[in-house]
N, C-alpha and C. Protein backbone atom coordinates (compact mmCIF):
# COMPACT_ATOMS: atom_id res chain seq x y z
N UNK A 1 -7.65 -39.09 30.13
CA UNK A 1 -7.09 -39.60 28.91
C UNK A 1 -7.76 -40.90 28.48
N UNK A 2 -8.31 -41.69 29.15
CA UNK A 2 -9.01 -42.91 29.51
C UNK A 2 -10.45 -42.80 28.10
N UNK A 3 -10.74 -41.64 27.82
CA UNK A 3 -12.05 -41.27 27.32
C UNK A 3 -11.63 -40.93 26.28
N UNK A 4 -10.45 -41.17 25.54
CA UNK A 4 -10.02 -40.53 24.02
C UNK A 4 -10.41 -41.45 22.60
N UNK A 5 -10.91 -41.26 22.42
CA UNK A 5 -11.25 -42.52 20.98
C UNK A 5 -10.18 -42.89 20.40
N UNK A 6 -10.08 -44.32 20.03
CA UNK A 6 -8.93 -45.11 19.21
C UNK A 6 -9.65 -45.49 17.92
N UNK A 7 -10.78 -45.65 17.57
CA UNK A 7 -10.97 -45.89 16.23
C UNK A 7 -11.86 -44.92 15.49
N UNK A 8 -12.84 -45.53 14.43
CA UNK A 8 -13.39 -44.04 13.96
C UNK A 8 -14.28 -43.43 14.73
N UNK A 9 -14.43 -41.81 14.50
CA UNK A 9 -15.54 -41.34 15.49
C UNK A 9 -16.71 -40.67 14.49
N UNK A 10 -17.78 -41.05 15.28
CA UNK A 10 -19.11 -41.06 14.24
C UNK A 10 -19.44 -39.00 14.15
N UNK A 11 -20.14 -39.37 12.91
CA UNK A 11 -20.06 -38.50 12.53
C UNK A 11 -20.99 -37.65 13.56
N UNK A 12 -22.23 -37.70 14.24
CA UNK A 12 -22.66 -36.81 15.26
C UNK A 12 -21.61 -36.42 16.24
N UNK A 13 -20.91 -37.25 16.68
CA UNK A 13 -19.58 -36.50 17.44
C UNK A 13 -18.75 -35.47 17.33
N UNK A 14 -18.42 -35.58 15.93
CA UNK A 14 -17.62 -35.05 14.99
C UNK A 14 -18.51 -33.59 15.16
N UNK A 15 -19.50 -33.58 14.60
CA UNK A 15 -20.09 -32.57 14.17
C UNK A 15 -20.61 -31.99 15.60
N UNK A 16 -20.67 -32.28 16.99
CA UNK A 16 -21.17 -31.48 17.84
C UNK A 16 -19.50 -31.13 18.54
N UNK A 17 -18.31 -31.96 18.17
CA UNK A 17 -17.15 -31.21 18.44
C UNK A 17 -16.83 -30.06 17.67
N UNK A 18 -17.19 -30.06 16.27
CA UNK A 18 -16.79 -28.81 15.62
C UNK A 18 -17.87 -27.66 16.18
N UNK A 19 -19.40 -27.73 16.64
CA UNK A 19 -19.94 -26.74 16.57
C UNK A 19 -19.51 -26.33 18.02
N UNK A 20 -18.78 -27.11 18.98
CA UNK A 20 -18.31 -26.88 19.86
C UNK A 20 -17.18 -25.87 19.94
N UNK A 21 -16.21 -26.11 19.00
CA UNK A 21 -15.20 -25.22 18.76
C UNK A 21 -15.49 -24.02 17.81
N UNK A 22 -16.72 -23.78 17.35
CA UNK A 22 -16.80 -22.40 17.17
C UNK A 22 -17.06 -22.51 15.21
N UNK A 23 -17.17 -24.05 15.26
CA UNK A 23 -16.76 -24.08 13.34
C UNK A 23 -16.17 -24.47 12.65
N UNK A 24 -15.24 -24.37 11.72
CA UNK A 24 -13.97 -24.50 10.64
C UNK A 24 -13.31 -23.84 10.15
N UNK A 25 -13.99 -21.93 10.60
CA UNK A 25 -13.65 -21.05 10.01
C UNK A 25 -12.01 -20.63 10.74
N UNK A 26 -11.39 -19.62 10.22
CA UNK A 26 -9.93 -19.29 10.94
C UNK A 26 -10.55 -18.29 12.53
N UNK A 27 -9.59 -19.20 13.50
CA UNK A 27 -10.21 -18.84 15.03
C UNK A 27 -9.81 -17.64 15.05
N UNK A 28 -10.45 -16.61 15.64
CA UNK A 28 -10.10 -15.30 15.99
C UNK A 28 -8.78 -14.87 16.28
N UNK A 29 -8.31 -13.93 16.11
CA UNK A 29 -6.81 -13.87 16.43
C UNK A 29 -5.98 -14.40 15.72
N UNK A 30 -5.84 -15.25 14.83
CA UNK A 30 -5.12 -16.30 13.98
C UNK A 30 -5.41 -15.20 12.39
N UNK A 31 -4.29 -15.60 11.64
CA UNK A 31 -4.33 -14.98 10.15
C UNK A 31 -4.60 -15.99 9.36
N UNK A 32 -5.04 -15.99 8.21
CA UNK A 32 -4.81 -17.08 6.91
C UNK A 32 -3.45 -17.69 7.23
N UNK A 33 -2.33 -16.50 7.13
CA UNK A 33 -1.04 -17.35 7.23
C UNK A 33 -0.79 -18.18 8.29
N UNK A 34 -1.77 -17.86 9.52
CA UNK A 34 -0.57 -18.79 10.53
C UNK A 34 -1.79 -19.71 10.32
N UNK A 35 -2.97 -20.12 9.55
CA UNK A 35 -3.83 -21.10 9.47
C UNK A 35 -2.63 -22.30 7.94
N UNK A 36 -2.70 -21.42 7.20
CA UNK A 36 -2.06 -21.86 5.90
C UNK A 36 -0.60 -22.76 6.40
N UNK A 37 0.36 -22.35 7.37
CA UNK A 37 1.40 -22.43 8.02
C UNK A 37 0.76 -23.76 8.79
N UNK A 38 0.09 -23.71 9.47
CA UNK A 38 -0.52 -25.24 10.76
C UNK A 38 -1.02 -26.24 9.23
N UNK A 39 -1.26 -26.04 8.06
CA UNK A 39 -1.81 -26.71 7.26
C UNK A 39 -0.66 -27.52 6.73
N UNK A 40 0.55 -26.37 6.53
CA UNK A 40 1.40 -27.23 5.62
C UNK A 40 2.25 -27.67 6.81
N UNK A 41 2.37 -27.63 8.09
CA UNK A 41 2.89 -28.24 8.93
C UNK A 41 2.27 -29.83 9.22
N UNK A 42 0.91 -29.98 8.83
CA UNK A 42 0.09 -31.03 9.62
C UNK A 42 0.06 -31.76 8.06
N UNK A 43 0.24 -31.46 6.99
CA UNK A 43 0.20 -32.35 5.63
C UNK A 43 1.69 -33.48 5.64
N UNK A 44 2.33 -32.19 6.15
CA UNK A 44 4.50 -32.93 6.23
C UNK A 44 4.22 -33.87 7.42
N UNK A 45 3.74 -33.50 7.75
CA UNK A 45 3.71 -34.71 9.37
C UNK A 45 2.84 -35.69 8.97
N UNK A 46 1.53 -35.66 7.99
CA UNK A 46 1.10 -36.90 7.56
C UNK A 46 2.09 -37.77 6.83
N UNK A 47 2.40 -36.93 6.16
CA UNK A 47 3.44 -37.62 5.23
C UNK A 47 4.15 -38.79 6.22
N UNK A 48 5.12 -37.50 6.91
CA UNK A 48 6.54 -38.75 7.69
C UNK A 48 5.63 -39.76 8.12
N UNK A 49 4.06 -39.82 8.93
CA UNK A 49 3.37 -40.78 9.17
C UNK A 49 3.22 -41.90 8.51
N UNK A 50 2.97 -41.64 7.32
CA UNK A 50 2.60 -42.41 6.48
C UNK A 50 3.89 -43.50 5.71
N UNK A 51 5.10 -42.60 5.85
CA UNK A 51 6.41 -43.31 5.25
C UNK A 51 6.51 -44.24 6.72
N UNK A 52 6.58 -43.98 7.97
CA UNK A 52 6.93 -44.81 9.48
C UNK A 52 6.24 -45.86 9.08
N UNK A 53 4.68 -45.90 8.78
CA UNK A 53 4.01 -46.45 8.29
C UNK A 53 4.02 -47.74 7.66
N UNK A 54 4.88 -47.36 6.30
CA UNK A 54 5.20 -47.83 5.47
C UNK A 54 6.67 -48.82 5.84
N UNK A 55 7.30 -48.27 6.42
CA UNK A 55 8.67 -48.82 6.98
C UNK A 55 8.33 -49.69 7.75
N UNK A 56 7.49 -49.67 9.03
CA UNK A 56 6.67 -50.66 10.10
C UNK A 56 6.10 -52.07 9.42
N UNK A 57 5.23 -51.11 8.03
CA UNK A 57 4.67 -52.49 7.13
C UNK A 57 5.58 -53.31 6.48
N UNK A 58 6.64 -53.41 5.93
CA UNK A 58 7.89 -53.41 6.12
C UNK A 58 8.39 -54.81 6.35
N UNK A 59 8.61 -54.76 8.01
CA UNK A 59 9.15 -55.16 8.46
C UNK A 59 8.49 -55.87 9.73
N UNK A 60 7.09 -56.11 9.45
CA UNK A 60 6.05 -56.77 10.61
C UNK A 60 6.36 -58.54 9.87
N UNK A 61 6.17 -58.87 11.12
CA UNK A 61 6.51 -60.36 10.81
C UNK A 61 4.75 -61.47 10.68
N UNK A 62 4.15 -60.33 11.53
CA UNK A 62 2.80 -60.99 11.67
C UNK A 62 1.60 -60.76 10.33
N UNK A 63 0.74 -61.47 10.15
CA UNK A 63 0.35 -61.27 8.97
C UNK A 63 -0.97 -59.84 9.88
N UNK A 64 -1.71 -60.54 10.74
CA UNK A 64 -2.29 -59.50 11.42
C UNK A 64 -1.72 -58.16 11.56
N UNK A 65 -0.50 -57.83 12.39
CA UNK A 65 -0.11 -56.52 11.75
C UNK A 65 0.27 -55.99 10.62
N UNK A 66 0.06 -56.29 9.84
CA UNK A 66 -0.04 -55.83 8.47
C UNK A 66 -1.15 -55.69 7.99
N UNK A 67 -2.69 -56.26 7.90
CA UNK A 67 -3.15 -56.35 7.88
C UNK A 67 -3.97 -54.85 8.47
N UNK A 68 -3.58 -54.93 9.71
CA UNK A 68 -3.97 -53.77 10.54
C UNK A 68 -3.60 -52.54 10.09
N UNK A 69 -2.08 -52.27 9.55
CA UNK A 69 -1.32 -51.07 9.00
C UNK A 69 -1.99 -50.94 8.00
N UNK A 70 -2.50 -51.97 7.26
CA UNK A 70 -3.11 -51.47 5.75
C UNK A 70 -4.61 -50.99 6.20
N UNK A 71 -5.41 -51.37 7.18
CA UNK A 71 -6.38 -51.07 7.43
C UNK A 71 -6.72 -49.55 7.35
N UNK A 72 -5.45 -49.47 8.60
CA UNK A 72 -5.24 -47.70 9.25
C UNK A 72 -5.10 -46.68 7.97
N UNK A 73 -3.93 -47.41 6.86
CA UNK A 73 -3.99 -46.64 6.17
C UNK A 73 -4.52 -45.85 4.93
N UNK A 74 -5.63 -47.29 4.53
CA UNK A 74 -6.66 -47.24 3.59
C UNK A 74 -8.09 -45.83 4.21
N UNK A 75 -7.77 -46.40 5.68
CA UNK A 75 -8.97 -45.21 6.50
C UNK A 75 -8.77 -43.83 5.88
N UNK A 76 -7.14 -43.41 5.93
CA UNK A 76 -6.96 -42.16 5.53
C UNK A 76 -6.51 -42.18 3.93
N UNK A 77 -6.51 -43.20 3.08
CA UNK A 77 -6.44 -42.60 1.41
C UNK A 77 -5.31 -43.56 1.41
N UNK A 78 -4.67 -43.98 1.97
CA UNK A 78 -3.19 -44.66 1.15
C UNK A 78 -4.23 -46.38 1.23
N UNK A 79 -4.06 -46.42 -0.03
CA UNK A 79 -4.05 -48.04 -0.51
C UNK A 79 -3.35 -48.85 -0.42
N UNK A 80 -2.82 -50.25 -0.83
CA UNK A 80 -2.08 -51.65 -0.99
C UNK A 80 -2.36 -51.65 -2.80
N UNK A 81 -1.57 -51.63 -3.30
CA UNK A 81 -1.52 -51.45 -4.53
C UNK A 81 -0.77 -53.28 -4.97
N UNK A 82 -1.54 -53.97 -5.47
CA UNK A 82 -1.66 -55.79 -5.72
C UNK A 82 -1.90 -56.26 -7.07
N UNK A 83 -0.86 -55.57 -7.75
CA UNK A 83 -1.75 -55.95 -9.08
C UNK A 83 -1.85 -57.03 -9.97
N UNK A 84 -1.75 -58.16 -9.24
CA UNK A 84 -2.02 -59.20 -9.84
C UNK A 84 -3.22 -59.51 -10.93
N UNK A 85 -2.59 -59.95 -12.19
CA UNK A 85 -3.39 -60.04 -12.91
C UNK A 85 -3.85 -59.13 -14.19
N UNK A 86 -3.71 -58.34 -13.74
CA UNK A 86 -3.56 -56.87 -14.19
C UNK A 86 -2.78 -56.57 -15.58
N UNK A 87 -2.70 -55.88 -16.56
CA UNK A 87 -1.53 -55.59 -17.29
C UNK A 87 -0.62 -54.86 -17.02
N UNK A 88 0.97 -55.41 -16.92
CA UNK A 88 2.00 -54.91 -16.80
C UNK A 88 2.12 -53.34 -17.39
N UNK A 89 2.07 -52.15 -16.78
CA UNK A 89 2.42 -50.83 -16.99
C UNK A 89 3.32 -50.41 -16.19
N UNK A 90 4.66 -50.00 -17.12
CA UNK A 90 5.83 -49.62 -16.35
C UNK A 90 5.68 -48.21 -15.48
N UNK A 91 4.76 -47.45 -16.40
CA UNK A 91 4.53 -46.50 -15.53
C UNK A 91 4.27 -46.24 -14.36
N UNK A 92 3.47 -47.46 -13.52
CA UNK A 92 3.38 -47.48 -12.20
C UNK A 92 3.36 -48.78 -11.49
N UNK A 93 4.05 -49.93 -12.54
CA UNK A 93 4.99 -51.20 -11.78
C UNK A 93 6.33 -51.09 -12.38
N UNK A 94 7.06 -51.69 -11.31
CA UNK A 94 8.30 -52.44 -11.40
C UNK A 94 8.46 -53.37 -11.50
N UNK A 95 9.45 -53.33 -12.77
CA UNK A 95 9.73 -55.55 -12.98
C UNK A 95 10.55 -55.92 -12.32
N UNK A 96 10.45 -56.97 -11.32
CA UNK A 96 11.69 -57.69 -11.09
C UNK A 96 11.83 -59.15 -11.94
N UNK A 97 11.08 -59.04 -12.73
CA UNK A 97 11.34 -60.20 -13.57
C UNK A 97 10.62 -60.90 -14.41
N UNK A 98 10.73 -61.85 -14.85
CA UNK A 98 9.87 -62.74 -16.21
C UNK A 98 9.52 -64.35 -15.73
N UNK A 99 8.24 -64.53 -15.50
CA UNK A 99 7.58 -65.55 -15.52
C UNK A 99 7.00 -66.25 -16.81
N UNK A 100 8.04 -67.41 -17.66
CA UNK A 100 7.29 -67.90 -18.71
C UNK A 100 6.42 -68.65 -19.10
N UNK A 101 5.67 -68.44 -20.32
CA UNK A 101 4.17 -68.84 -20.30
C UNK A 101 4.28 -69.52 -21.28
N UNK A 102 3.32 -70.60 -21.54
CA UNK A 102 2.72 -70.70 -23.28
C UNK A 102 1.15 -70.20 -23.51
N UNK A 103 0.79 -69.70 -22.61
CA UNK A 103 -0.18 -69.01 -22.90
C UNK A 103 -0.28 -67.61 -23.32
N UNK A 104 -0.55 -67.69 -24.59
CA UNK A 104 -0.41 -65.78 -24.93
C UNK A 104 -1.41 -64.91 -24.59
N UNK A 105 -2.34 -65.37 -23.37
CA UNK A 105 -3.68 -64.56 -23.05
C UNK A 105 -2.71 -64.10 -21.72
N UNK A 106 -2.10 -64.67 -21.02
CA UNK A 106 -1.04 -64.14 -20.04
C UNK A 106 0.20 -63.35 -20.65
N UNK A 107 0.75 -63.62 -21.68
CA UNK A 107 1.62 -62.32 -21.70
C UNK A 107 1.32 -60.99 -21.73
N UNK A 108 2.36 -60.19 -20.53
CA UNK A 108 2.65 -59.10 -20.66
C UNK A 108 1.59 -58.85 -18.96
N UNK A 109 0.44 -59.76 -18.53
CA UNK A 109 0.33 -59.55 -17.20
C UNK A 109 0.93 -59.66 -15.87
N UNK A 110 0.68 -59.33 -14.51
CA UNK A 110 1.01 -59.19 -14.07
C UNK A 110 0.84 -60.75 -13.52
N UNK A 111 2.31 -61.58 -12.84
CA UNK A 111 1.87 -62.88 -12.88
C UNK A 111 2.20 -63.11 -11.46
N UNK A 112 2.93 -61.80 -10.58
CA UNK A 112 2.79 -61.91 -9.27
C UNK A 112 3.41 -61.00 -8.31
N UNK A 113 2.51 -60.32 -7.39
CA UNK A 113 3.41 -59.08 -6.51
C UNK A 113 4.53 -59.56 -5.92
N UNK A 114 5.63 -59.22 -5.93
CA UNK A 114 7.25 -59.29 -5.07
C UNK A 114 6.83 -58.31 -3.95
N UNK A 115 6.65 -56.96 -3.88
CA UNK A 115 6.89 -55.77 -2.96
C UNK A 115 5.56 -55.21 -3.28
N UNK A 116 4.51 -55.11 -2.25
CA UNK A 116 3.27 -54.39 -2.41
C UNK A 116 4.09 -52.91 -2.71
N UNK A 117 2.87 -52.24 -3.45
CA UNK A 117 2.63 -50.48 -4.03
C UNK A 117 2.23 -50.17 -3.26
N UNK A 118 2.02 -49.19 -2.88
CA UNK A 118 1.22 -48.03 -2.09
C UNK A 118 1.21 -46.71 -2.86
N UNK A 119 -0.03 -45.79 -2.89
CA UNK A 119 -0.53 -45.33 -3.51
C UNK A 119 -1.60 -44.02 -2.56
N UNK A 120 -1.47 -43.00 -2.39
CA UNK A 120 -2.05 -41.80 -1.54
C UNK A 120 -2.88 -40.92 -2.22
N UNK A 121 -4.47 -41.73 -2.22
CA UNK A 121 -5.65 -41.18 -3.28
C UNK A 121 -4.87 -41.67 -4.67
N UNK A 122 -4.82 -40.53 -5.55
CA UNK A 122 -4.14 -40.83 -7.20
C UNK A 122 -2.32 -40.94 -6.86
N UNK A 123 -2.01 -40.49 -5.75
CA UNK A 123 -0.09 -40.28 -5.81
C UNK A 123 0.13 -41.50 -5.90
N UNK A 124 1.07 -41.77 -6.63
CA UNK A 124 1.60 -43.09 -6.17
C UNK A 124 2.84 -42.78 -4.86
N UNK A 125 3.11 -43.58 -4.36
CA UNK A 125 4.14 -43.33 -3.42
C UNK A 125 5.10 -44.38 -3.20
N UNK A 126 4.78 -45.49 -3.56
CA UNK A 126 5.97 -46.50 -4.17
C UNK A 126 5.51 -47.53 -5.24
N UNK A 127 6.01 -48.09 -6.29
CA UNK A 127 5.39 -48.77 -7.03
C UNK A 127 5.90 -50.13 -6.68
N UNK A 128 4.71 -51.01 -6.93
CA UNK A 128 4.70 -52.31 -6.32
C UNK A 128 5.52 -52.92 -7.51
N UNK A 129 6.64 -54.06 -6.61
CA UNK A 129 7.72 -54.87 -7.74
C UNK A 129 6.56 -55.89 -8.26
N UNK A 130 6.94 -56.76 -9.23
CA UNK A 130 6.07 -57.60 -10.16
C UNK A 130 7.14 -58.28 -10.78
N UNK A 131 6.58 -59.36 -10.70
CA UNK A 131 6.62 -60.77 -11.70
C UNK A 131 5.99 -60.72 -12.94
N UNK A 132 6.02 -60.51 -14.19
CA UNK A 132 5.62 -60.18 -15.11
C UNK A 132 5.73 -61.60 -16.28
N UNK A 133 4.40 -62.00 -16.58
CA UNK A 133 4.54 -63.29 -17.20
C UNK A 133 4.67 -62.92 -18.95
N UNK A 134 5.52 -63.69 -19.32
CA UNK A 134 6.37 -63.31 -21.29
C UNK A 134 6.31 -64.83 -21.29
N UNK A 135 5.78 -64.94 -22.97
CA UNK A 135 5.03 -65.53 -23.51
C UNK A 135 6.62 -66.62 -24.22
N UNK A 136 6.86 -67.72 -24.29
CA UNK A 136 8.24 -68.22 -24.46
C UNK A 136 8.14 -68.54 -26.08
């Protein structure tokens, strides 16, 4: 167990483990369905991964582990969604509120993250809260 990789594994590895196992194609004996079936079993289990994930990030007190969780999870497609600066779109922020300005080149941006977003490739998967700066 001593010999199992913990971070990424290069791609010659990769590729002399698959020609090792015979390919990518469905293993002998196996149907589409019970391939299709291990697929949508191993997508739901990313998922709950990815929400533990998310709950862990959460609730880490250290800036390093967090840091690290976002690392892990950027590896596989989920982002830190920060949109500072940005223009306020309700469609994929949440306001928690109004930061006032006299500058009208700042209204209606984003004037500061409350609750990072996270985001899986294009899904969103939670939208990040915001401080939203309005022009007085």
């Amino acid at each position: 167990m001593d010999d199992l990789p913990t971070g990424p594994i290069p791609a010659a590895t990769l590729t002399k483990i698959i020609e090792e196992a015979g390919g990518t194609g469905v293993p002998p004996g196996e149907s589409e369905r019970d391939v299709n079936a291990a697929l949508t079993r191993a997508l739901a289990d990313r998922q709950l991964l990815i929400q533990l994930c998310l709950y862990a990030l959460d609730r880490a007190r250290s800036g390093g582990v967090v840091e690290r969780i976002e690392q892990g999870l950027a590896g596989i497609g989920v982002v830190a969604l920060r949109p500072d600066g940005q223009r306020f779109d309700p469609a994929v922020h949440e306001a928690a509120g109004a930061v006032e300005t006299d500058d009208p080149a700042l209204d209606g941006l984003v004037a500061e993250t409350e609750v990072v977003g996270f985001a899986d490739h294009e899904r969103l998967l939670r939208a990040p809260v915001v401080m939203v700066y309005k022009k007085r």
